[in-house]
Protein backbone atom coordinates (compact mmCIF):
# COMPACT_ATOMS: atom_id res chain seq x y z
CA UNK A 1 105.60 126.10 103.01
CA UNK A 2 102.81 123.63 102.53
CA UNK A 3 105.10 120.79 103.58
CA UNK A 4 104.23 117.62 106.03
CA UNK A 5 105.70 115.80 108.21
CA UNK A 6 104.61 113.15 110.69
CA UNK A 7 104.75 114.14 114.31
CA UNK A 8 104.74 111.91 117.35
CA UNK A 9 103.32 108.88 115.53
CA UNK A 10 104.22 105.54 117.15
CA UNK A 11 104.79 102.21 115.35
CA UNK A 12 105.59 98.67 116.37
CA UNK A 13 108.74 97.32 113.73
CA UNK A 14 107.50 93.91 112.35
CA UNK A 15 109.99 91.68 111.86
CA UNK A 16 109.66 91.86 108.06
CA UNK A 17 105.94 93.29 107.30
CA UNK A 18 105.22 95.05 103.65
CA UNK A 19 102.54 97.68 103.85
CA UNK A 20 100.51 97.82 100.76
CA UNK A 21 98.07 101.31 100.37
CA UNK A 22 95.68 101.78 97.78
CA UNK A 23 94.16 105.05 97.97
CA UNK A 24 90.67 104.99 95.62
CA UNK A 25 88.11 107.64 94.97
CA UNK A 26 84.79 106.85 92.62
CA UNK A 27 86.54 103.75 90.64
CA UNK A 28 84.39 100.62 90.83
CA UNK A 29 86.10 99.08 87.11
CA UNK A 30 89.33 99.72 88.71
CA UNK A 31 89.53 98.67 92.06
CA UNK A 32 87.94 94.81 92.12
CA UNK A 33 91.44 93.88 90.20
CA UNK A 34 93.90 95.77 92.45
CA UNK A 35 91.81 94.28 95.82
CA UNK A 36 92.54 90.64 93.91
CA UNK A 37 96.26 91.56 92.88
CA UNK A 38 96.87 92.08 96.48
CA UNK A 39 95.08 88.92 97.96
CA UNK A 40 96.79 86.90 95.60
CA UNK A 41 99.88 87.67 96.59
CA UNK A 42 101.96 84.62 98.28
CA UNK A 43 103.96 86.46 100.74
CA UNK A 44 102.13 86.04 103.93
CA UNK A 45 103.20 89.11 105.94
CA UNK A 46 101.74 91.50 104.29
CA UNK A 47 99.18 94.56 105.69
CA UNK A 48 96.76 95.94 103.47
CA UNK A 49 95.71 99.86 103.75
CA UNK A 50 92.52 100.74 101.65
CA UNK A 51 91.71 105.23 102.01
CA UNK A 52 88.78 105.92 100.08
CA UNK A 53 88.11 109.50 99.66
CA UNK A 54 84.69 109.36 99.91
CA UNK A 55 83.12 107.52 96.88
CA UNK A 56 79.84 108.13 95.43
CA UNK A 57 79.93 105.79 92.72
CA UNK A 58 79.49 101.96 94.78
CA UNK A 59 83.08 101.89 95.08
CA UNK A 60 82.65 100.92 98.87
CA UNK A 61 79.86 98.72 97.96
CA UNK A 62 82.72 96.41 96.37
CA UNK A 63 85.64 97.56 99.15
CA UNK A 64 83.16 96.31 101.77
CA UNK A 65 82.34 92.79 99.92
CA UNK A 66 85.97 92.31 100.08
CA UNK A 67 86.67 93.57 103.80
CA UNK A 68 88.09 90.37 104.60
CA UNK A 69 91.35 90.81 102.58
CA UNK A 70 91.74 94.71 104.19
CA UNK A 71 93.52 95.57 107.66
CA UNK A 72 92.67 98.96 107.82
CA UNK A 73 89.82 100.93 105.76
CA UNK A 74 89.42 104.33 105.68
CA UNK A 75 86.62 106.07 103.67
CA UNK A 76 86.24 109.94 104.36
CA UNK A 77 86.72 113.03 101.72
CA UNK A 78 90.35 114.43 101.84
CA UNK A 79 92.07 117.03 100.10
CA UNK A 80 93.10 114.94 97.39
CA UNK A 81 95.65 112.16 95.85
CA UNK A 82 98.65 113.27 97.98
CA UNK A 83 96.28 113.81 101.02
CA UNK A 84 94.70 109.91 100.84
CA UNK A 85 98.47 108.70 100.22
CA UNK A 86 99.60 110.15 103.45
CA UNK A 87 96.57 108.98 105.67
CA UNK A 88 97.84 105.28 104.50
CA UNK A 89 101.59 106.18 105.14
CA UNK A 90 100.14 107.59 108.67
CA UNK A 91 98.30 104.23 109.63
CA UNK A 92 101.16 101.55 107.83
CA UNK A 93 103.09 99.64 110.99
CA UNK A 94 105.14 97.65 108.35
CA UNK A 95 108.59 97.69 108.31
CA UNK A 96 108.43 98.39 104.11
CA UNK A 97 105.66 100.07 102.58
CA UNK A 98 104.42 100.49 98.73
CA UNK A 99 101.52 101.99 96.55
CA UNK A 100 99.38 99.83 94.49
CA UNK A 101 96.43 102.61 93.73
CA UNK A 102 92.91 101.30 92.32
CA UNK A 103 93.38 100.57 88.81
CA UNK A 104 97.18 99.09 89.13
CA UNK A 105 98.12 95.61 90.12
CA UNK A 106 101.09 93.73 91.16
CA UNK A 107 102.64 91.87 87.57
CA UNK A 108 102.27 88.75 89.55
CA UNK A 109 101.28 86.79 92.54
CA UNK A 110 104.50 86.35 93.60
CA UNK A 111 105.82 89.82 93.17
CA UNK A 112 105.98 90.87 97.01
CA UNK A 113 107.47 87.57 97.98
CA UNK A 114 110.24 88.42 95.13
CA UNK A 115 110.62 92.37 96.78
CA UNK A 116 110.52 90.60 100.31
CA UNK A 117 113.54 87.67 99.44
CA UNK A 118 115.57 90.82 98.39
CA UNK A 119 114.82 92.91 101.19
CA UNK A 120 116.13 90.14 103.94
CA UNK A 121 119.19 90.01 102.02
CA UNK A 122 120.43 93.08 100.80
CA UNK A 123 118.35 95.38 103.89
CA UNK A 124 117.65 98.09 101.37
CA UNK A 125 116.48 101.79 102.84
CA UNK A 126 114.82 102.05 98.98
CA UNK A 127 114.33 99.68 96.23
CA UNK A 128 113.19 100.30 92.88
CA UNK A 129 112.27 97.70 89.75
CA UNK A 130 110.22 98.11 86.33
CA UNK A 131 106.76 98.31 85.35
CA UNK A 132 104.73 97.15 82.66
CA UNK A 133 101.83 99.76 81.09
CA UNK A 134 99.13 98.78 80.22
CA UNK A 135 98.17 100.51 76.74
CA UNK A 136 94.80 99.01 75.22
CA UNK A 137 95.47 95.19 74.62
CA UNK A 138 98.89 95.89 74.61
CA UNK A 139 101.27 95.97 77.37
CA UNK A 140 104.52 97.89 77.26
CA UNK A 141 107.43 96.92 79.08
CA UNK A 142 108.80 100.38 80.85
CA UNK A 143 112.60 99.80 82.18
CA UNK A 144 113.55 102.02 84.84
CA UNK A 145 116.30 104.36 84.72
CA UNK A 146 118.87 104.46 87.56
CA UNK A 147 118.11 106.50 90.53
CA UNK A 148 121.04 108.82 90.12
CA UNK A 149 119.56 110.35 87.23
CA UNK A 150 116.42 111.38 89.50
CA UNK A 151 117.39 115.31 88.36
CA UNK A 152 115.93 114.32 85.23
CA UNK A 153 112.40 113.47 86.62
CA UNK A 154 111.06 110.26 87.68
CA UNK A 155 113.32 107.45 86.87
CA UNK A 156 110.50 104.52 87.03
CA UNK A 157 106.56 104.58 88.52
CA UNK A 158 105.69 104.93 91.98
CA UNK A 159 103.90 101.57 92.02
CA UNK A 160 107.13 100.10 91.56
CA UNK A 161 108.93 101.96 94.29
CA UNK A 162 109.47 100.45 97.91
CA UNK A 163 110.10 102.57 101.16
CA UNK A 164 111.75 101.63 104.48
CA UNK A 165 109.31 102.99 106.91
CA UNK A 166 111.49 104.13 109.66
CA UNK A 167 113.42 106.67 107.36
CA UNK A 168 110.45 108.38 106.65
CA UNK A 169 109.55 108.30 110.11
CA UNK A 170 112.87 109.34 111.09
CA UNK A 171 112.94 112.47 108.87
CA UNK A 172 109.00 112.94 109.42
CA UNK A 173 108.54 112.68 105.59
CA UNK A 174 105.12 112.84 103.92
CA UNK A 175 104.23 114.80 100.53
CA UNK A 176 103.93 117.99 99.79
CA UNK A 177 100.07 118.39 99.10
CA UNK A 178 101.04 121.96 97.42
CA UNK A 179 102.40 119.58 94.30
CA UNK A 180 99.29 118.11 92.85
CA UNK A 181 100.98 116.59 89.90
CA UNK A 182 105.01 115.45 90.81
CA UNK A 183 104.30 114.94 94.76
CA UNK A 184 105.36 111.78 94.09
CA UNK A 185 108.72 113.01 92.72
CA UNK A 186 109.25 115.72 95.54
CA UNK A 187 108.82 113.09 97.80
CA UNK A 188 111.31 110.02 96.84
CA UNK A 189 114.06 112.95 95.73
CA UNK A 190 113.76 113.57 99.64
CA UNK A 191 113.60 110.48 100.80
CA UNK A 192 116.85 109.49 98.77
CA UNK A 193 118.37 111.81 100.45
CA UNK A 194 118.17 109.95 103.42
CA UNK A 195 118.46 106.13 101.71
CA UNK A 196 121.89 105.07 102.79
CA UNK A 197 121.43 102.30 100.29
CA UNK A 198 119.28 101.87 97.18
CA UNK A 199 118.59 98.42 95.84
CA UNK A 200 117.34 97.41 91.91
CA UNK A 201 115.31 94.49 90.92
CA UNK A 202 115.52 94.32 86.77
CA UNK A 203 111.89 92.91 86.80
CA UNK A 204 108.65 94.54 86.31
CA UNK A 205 106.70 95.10 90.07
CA UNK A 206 103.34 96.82 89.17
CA UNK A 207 100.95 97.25 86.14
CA UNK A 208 99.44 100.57 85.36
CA UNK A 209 97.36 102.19 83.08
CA UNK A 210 98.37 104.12 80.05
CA UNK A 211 96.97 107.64 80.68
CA UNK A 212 97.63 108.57 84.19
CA UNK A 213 97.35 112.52 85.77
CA UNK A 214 100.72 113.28 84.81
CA UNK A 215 100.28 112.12 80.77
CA UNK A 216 96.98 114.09 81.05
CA UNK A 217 98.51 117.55 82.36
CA UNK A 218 102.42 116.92 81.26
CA UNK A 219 102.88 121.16 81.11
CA UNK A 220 102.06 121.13 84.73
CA UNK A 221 103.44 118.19 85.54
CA UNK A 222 106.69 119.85 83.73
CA UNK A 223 106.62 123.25 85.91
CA UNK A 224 106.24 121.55 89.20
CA UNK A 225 109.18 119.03 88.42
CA UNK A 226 111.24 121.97 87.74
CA UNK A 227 110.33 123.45 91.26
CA UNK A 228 111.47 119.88 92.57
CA UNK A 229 114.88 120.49 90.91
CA UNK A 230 115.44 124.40 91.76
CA UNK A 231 114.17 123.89 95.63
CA UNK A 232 114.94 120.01 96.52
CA UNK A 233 118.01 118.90 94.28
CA UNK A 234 119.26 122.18 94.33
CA UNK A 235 120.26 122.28 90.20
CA UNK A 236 121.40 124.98 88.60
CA UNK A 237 119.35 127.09 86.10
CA UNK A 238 121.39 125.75 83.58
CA UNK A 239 120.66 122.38 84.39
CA UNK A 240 117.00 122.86 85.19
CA UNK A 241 116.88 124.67 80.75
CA UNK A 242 118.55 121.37 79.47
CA UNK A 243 116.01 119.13 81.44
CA UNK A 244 113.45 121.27 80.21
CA UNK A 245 114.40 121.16 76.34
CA UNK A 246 115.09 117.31 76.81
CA UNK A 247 111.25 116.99 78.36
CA UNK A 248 109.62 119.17 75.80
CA UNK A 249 111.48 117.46 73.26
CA UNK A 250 110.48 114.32 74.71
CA UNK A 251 106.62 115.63 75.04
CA UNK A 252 107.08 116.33 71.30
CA UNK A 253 107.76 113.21 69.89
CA UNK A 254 105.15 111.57 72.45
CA UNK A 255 102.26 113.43 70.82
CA UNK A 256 103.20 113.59 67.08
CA UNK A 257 105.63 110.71 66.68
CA UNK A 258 103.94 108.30 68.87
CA UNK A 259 105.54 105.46 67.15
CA UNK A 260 108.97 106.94 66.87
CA UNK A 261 108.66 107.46 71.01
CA UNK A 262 107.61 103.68 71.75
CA UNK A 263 110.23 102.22 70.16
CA UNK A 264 112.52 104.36 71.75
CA UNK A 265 111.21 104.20 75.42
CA UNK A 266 109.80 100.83 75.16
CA UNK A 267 111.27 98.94 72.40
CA UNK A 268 107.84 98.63 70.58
């Protein structure tokens, strides 16, 4: 079925370590600021996971001059996006993990110590916040919609998503390399099925930029979200039709009423 899962991998539980991955291929403009945005970062128990798929470009040139800040480096070709993002799930031994890829950033240097404060007191299996895109000079704020509406699609960005290591361990979850758009949607739809409890932070984590894989190829992206809801959530037909007129609707107004759409998505 073109599904993975993690077999007989050990791991030591920290007592509260956050495993930042940044997977990179052939982006030397993007990736100095994400390697900074992680350094920065206050909270001291951190692990940082670098896969490179096997740039051409100098993009090691500038991963190596920054080696110091990086607990584990991989650079080797893979089978792509999904593919890198599981080697790093693979090598994280922190109890949390997250995805900051090469060309996003944490909003601020004291973002992980803000997820971490949370995380000792509420012991979340998932938590979720906001995200801020950035769109030229601009930057748009992009609220998240609650997880219980994930049958709609993907109810804020992955970069501001955090995973409790042992339930994907527990279930063997990785993604689903046959998705090479919405793996990233196939994959927290399965792991909240297995989140006992799912925490909200009404702040922005991560910074991305406008333009992404999914806003290039939405059609596809489209199709394999509806294969998330027909084979993983289980929907109906007729619910999978009404969340496809509401996302071609929405596609619609992105494209020819761009105006219209940020100031209904984002306010601006």
């Amino acid at each position: 079925m073109g599904l993975n899962r993690i077999e007989n991998v050990g791991y030591i539980q920290s007592i509260m370590k956050i495993s930042v991955i940044t997977v990179v291929l052939n982006d030397c403009s993007g990736m100095p600021g994400t390697l900074i945005s992680v350094n920065q970062q206050t909270y001291n128990d951190k692990e940082y996971i670098v896969i490179d798929g096997g740039s051409t470009d100098g993009t090691m040139d500038i991963i190596r001059q920054h080696k110091a800040w990086i607990d584990c480096l991989v650079s080797e070709r893979d089978q792509g996006l999904y593919d890198a993002m599981n080697k790093g799930i693979i090598r994280a031994t922190g109890e949390y993990l997250c995805f900051i890829n090469s060309g996003d950033c944490f909003v601020s240097e004291k973002t992980l110590q803000q997820i971490a404060d949370y995380i000792l007191v509420n012991k979340p299996d998932y938590l979720y916040g906001d995200a801020l895109i950035r769109d030229g000079t601009r930057l748009l704020y992009k609220k998240a919609r609650s997880h219980r509406l994930a049958w709609y699609g993907m109810f804020t960005n992955h970069q501001s998503m955090v995973y409790r290591r042992d339930v994907i361990l527990a279930n063997m979850l990785l993604y689903d390399t046959t998705y090479k758009i919405a793996a990233d949607y196939e994959f927290t739809v399965r792991f909240l099925k297995f989140a006992h409890k799912v925490g909200y932070i009404p702040q922005a984590f991560s910074i991305f930029l406008k333009g992404g894989l999914s806003e290039q190829r939405m059609e596809d992206g489209a199709k394999e979200a509806g294969r998330v809801r027909k084979e993983v959530l289980g929907c109906t037909w007729v619910t999978r039709l009404i969340c496809r007129i509401l996302i071609k609707l929405s596609h619609f107004v992105s494209r020819h009423l761009g105006k219209v759409y940020g100031w209904l998505r984002y306010g601006q």
